[in-house]
C-alpha atoms as a PDB file:
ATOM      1  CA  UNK A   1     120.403 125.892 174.499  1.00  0.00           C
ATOM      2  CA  UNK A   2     117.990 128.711 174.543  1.00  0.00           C
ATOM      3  CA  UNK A   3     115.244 128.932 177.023  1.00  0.00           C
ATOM      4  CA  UNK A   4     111.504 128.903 175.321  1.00  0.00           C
ATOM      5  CA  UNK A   5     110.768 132.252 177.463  1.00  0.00           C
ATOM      6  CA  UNK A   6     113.512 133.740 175.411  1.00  0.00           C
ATOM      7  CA  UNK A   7     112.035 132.808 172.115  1.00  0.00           C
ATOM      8  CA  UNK A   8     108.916 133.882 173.058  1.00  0.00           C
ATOM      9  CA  UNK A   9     110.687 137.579 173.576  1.00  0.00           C
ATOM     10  CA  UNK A  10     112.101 137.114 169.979  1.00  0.00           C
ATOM     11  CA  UNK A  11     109.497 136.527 168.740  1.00  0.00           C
ATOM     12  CA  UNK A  12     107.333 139.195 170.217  1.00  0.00           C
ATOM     13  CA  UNK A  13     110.533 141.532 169.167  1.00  0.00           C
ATOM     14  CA  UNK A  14     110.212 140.473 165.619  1.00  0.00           C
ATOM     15  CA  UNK A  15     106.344 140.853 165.400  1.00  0.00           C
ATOM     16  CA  UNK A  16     106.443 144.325 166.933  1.00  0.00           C
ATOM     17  CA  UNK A  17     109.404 145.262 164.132  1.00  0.00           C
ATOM     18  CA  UNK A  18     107.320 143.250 161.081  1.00  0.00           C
ATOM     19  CA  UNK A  19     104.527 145.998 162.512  1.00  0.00           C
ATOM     20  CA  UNK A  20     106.069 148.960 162.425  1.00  0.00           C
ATOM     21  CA  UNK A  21     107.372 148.257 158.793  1.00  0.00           C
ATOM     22  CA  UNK A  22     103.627 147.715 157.265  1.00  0.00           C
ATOM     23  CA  UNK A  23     101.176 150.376 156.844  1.00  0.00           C
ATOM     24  CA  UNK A  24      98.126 149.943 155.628  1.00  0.00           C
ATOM     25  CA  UNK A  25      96.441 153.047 153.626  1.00  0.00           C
ATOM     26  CA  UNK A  26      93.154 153.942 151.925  1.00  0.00           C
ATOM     27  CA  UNK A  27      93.304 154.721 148.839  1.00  0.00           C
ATOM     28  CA  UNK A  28      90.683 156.722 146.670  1.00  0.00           C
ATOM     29  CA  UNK A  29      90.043 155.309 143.037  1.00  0.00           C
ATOM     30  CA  UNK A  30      88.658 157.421 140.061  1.00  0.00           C
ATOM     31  CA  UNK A  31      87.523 155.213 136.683  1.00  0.00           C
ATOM     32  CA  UNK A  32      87.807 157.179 133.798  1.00  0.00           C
ATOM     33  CA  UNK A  33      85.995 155.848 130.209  1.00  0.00           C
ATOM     34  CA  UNK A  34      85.708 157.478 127.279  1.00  0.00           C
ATOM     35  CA  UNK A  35      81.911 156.785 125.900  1.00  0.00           C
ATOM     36  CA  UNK A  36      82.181 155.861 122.661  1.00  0.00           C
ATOM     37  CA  UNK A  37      85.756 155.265 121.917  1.00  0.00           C
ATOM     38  CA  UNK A  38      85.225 152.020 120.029  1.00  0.00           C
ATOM     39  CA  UNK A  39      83.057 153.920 117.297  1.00  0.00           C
ATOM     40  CA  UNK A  40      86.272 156.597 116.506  1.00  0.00           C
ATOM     41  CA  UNK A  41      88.714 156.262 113.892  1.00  0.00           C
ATOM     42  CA  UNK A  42      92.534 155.346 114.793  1.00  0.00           C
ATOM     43  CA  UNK A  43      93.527 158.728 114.978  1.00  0.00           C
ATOM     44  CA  UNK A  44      90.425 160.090 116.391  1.00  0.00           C
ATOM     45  CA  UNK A  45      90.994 157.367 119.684  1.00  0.00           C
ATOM     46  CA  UNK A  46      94.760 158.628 119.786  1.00  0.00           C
ATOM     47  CA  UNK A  47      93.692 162.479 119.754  1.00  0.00           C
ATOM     48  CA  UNK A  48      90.754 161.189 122.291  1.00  0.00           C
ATOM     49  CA  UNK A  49      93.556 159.819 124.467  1.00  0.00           C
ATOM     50  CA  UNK A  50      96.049 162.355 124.090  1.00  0.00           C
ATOM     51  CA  UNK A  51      93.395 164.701 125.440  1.00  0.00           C
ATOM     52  CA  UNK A  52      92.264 163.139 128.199  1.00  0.00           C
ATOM     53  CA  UNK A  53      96.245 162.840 129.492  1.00  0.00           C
ATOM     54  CA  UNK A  54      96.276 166.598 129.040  1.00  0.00           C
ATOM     55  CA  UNK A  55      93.415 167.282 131.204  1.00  0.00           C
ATOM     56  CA  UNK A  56      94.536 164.366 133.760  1.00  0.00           C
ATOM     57  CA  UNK A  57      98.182 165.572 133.659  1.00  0.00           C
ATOM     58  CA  UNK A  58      96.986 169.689 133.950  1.00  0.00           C
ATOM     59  CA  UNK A  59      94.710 169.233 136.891  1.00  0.00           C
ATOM     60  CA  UNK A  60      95.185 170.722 140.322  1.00  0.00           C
ATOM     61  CA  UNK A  61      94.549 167.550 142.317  1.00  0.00           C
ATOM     62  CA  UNK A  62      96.673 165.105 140.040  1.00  0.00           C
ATOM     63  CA  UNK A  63      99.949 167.783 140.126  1.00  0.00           C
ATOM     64  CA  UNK A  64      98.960 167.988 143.843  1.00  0.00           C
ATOM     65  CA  UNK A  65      99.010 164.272 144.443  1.00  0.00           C
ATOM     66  CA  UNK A  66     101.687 163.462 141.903  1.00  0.00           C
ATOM     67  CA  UNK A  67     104.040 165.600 143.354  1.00  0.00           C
ATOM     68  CA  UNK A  68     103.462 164.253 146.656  1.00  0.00           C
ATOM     69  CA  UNK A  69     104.307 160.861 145.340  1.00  0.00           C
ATOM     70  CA  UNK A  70     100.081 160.076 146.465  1.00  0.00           C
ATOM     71  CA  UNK A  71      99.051 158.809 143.106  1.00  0.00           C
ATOM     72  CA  UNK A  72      98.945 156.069 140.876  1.00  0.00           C
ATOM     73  CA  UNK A  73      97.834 156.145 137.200  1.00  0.00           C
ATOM     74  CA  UNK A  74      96.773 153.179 135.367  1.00  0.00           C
ATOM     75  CA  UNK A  75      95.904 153.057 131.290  1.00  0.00           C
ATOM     76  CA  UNK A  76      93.325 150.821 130.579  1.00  0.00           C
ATOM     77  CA  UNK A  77      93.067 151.496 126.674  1.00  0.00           C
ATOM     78  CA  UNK A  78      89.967 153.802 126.490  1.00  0.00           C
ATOM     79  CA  UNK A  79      90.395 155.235 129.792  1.00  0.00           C
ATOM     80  CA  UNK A  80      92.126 155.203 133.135  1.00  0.00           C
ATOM     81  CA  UNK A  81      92.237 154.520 136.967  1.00  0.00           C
ATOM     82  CA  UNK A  82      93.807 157.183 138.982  1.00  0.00           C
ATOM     83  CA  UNK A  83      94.622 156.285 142.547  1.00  0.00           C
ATOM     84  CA  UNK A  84      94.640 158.771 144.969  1.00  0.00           C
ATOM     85  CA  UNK A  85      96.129 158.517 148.130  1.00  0.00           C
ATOM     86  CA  UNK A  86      95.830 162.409 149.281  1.00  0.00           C
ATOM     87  CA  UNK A  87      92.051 162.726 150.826  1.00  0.00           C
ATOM     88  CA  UNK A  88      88.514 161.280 149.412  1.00  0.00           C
ATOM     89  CA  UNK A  89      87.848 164.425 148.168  1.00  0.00           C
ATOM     90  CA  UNK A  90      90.630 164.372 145.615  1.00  0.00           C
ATOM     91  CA  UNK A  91      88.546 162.172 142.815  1.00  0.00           C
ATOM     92  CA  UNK A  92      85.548 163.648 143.392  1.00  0.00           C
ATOM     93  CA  UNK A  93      87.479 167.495 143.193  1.00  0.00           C
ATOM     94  CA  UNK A  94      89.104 166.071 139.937  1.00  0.00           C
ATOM     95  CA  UNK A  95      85.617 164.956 138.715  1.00  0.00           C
ATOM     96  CA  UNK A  96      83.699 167.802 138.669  1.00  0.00           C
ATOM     97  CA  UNK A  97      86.621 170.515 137.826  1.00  0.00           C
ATOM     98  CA  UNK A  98      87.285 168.853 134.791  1.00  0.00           C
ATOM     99  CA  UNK A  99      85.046 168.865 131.474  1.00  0.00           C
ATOM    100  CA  UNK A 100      84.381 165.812 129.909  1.00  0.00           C
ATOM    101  CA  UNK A 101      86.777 164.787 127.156  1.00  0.00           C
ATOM    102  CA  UNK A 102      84.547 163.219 124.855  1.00  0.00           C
END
């Protein structure tokens, strides 16, 4: 039989271990759209796209982050969502280095 002040130590134990396994981070989100995409042709949207992953894969702060394993990019068909997890500054520095696309 186990005494209930030893669970209670097990169970302290474990919730100290479950803590030390999560972190919690902040990450920094950038929305990208392309204004006007719905009014190009087929192959004008694909060119449109292909662009804008040029410029997104080129840039200083998305080689930076990538590298790092800091960053997370998500399509979202006339656009994208690149998560940052590197510093604030990173999608606001990608921002305004970077021309528009379109």
């Amino acid at each position: 039989m186990i005494a209930s002040g030893t669970l209670a130590n097990v169970h302290r134990n474990m919730s100290a271990e479950v803590k030390k396994e999560i972190q919690l981070e902040i990450a920094h989100v950038l929305f990208i759209d392309i204004v006007g995409y719905s009014k190009l042709s087929i192959n004008e949207q694909r060119a449109t796209i292909d662009e804008l992953n040029e410029v997104v894969r080129t840039s200083e702060q998305f080689q930076k982050a990538e590298a790092a394993d800091r960053l997370i990019k998500i399509a979202t068909g006339d656009g994208m969502a690149l998560v940052f997890y590197t510093s604030p500054e990173a999608p606001v520095q990608f921002r305004y280095r970077n021309q528009p696309c379109a």
